[in-house]
C-alpha atoms as a PDB file:
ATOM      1  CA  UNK A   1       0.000   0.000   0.000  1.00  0.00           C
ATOM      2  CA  UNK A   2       1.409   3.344  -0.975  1.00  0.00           C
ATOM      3  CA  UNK A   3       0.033   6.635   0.372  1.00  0.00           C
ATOM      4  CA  UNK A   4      -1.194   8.264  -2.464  1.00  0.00           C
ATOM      5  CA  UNK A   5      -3.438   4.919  -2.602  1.00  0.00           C
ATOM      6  CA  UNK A   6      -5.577   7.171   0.319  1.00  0.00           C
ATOM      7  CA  UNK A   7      -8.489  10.158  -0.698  1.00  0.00           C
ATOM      8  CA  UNK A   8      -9.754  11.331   2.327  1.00  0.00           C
ATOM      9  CA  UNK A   9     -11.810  13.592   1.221  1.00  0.00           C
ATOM     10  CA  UNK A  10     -13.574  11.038   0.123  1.00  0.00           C
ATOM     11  CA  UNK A  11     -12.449   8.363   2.693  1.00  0.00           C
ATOM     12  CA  UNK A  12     -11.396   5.502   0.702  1.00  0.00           C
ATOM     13  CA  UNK A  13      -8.684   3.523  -0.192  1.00  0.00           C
ATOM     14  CA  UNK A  14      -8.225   3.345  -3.940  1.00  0.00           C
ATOM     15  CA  UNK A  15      -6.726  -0.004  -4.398  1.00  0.00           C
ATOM     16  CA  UNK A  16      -4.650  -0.280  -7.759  1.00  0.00           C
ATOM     17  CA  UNK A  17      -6.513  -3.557  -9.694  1.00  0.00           C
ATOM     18  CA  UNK A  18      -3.028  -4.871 -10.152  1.00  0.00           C
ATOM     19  CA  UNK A  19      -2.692  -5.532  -6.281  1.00  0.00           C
ATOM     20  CA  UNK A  20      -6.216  -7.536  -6.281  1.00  0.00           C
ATOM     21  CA  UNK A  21      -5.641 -10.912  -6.884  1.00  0.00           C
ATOM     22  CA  UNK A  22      -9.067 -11.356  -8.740  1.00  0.00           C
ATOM     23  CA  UNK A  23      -8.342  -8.417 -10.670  1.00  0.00           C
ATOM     24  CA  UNK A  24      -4.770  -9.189 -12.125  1.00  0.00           C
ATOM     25  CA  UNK A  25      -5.687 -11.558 -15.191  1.00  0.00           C
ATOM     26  CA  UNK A  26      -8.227  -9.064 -15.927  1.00  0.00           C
ATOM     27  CA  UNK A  27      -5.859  -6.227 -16.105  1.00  0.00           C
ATOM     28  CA  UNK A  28      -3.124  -8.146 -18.451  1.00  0.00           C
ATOM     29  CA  UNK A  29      -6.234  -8.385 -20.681  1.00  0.00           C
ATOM     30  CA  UNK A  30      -7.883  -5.441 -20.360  1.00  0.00           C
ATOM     31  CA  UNK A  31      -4.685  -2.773 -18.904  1.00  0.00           C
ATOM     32  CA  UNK A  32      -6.222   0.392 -17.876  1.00  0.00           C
ATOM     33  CA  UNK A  33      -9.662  -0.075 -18.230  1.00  0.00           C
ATOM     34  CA  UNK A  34     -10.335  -1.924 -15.298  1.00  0.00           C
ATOM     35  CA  UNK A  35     -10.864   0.812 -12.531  1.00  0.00           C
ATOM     36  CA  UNK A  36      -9.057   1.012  -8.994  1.00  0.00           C
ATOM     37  CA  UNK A  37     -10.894  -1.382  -6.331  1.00  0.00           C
ATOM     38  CA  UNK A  38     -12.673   1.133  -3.809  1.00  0.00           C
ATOM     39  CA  UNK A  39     -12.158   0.097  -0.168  1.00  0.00           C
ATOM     40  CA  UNK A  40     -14.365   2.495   2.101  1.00  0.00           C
ATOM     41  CA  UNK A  41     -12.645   3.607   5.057  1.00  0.00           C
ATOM     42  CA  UNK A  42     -14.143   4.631   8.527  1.00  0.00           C
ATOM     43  CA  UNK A  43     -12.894   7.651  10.288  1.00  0.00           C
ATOM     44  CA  UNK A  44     -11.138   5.011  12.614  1.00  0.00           C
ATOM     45  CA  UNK A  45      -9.094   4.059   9.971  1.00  0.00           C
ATOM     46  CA  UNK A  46      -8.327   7.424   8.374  1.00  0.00           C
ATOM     47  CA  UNK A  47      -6.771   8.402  11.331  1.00  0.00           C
ATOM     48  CA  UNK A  48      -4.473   5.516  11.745  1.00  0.00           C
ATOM     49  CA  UNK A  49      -3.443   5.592   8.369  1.00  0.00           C
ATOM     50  CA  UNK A  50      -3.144   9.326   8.944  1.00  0.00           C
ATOM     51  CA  UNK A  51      -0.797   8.846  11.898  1.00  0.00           C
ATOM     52  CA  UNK A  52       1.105   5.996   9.573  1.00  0.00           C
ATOM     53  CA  UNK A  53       1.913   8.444   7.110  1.00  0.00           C
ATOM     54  CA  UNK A  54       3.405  11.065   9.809  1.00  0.00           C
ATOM     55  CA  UNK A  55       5.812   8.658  10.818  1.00  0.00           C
ATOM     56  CA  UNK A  56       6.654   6.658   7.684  1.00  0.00           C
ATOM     57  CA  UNK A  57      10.368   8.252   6.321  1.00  0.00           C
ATOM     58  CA  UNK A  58      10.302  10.497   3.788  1.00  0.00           C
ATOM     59  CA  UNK A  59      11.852   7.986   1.202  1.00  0.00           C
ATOM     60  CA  UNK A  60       9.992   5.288   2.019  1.00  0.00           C
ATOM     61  CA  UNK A  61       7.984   3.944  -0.910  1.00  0.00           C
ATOM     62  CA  UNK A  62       4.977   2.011   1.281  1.00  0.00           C
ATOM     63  CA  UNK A  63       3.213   2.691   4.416  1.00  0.00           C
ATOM     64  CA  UNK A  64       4.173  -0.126   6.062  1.00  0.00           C
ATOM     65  CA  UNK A  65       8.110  -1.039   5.396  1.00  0.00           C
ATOM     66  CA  UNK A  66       9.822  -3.889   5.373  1.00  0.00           C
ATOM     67  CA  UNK A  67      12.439  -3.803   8.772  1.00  0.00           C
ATOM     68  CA  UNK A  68      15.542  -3.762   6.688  1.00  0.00           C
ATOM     69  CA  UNK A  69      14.439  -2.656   3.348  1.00  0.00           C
ATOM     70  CA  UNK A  70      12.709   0.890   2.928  1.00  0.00           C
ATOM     71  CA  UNK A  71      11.689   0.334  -0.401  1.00  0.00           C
ATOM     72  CA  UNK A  72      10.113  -3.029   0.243  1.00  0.00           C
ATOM     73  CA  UNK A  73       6.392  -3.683   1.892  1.00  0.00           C
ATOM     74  CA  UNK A  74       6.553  -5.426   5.163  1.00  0.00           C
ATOM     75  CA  UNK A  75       6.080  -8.994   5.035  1.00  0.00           C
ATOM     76  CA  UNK A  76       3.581 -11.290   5.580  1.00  0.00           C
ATOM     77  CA  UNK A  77       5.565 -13.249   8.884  1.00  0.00           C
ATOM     78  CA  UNK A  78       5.860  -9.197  10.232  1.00  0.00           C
ATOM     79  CA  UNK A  79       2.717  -9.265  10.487  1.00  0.00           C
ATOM     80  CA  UNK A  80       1.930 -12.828  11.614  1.00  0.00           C
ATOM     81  CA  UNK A  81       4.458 -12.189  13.989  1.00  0.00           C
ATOM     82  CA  UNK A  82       2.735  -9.133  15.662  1.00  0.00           C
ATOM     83  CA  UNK A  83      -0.597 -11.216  15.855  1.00  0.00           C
ATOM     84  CA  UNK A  84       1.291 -13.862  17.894  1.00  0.00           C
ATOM     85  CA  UNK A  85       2.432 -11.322  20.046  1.00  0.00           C
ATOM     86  CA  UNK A  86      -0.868  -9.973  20.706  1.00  0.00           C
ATOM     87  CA  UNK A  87      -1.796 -13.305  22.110  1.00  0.00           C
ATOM     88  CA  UNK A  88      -3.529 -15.145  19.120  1.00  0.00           C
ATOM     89  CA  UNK A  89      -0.492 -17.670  18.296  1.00  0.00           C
ATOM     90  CA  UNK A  90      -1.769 -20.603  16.796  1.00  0.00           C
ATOM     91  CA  UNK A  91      -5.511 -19.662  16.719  1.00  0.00           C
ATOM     92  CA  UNK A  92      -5.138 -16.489  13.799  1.00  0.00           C
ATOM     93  CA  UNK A  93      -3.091 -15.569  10.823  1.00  0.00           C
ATOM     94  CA  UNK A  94      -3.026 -12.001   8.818  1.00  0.00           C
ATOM     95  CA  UNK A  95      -5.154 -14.248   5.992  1.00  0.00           C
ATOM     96  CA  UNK A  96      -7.317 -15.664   8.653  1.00  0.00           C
ATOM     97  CA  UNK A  97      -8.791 -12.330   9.680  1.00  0.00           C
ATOM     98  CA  UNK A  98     -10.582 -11.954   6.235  1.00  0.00           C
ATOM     99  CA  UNK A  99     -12.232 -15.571   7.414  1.00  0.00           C
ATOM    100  CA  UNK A 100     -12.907 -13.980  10.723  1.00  0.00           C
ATOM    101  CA  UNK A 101     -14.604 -10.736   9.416  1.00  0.00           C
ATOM    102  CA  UNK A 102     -16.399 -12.870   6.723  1.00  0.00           C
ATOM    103  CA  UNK A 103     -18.154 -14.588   9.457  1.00  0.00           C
ATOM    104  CA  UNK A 104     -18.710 -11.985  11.768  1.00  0.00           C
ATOM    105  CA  UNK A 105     -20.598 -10.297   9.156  1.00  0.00           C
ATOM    106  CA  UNK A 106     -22.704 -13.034   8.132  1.00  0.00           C
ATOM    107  CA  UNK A 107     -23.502 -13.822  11.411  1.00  0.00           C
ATOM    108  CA  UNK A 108     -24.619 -10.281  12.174  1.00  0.00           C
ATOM    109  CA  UNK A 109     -26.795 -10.685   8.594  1.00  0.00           C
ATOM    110  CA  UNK A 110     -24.754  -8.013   6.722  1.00  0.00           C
ATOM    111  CA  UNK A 111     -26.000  -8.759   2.817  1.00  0.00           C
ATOM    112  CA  UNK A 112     -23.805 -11.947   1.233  1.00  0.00           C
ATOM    113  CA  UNK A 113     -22.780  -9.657  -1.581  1.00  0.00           C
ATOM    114  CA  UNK A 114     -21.628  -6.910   0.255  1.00  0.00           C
ATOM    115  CA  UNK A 115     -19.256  -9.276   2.175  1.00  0.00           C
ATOM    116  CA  UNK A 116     -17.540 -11.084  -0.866  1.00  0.00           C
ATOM    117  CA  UNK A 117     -17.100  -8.115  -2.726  1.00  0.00           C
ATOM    118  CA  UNK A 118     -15.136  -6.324  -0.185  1.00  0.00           C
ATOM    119  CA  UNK A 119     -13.183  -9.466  -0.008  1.00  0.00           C
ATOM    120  CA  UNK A 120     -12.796  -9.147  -3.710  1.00  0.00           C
ATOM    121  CA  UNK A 121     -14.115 -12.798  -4.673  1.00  0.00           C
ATOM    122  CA  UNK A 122     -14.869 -13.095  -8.027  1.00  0.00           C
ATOM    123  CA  UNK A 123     -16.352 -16.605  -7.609  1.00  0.00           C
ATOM    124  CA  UNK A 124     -18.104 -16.422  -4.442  1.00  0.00           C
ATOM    125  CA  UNK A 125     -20.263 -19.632  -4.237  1.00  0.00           C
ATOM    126  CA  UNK A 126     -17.211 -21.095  -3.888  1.00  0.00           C
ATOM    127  CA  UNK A 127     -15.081 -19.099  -2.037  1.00  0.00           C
ATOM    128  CA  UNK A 128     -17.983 -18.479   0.634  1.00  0.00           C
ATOM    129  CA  UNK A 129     -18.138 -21.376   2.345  1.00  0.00           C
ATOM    130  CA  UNK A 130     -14.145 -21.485   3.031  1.00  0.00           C
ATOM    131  CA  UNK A 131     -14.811 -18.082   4.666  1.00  0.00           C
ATOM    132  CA  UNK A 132     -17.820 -17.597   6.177  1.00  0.00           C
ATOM    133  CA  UNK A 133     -17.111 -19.987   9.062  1.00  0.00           C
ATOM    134  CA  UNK A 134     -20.887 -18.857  10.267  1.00  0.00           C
ATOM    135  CA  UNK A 135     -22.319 -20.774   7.359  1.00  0.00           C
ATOM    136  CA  UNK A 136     -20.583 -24.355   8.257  1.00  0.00           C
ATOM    137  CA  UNK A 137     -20.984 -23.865  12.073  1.00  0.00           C
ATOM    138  CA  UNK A 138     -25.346 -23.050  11.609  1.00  0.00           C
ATOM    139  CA  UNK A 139     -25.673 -26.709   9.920  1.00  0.00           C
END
């Protein structure tokens, strides 16, 4: 994620379609026509990414840096490393949460459609189930 990714005027998070996995075979087909992926933001999350950006360095390239390369997004085990730390070794991963919010959402009866495309699923009648925990734990 790169800060100019962020308009919070209009509090979103314009997601390049390159850096959605659903999106990428459709943009070596169809290059620029396939528009940004629109993440809403709350006003929560506009100020932490607000308070990311004041203390990024100046040359960094992303928001979140790798530890010993500027120019370089933080990995995946960074942040599967801070989860552990919180307490949730063994029970959550950075990829897990999308499973946890999935389910959270369905349980709370947020519409089905609404939930996979914020995860971005382009096939979501399969996808779902290996999600929505809330689905295989109601049968």
């Amino acid at each position: 994620t790169t800060p100019g990714q962020f308009d919070f005027d209009r509090g979103v998070w314009l997601v390049p379609p390159e850096g959605v996995k659903q999106l990428r075979s459709r943009v070596r087909t169809q290059g620029n026509e396939i528009p940004p992926y629109v993440m809403p933001l709350s006003v929560q999350a506009i100020a932490i990414v607000q308070r990311l950006m004041q203390l990024r360095a100046r040359a960094a390239r992303y928001l979140l840096v790798h530890r010993y390369e500027p120019q370089e997004m933080i990995s995946e085990n960074t942040l599967n490393t801070a989860i552990s730390r919180m307490g949730y070794k063994g029970r959550l991963t950075g990829h897990g949460i999308r499973a946890t919010i999935s389910t959270a959402l369905n349980e709370v009866g947020f519409v089905e459609e609404w939930i996979e495309a914020q995860l971005s699923h382009a096939d979501t009648n399969q996808i779902r189930a290996a999600y929505n925990h809330a689905v295989q734990h109601s049968r």
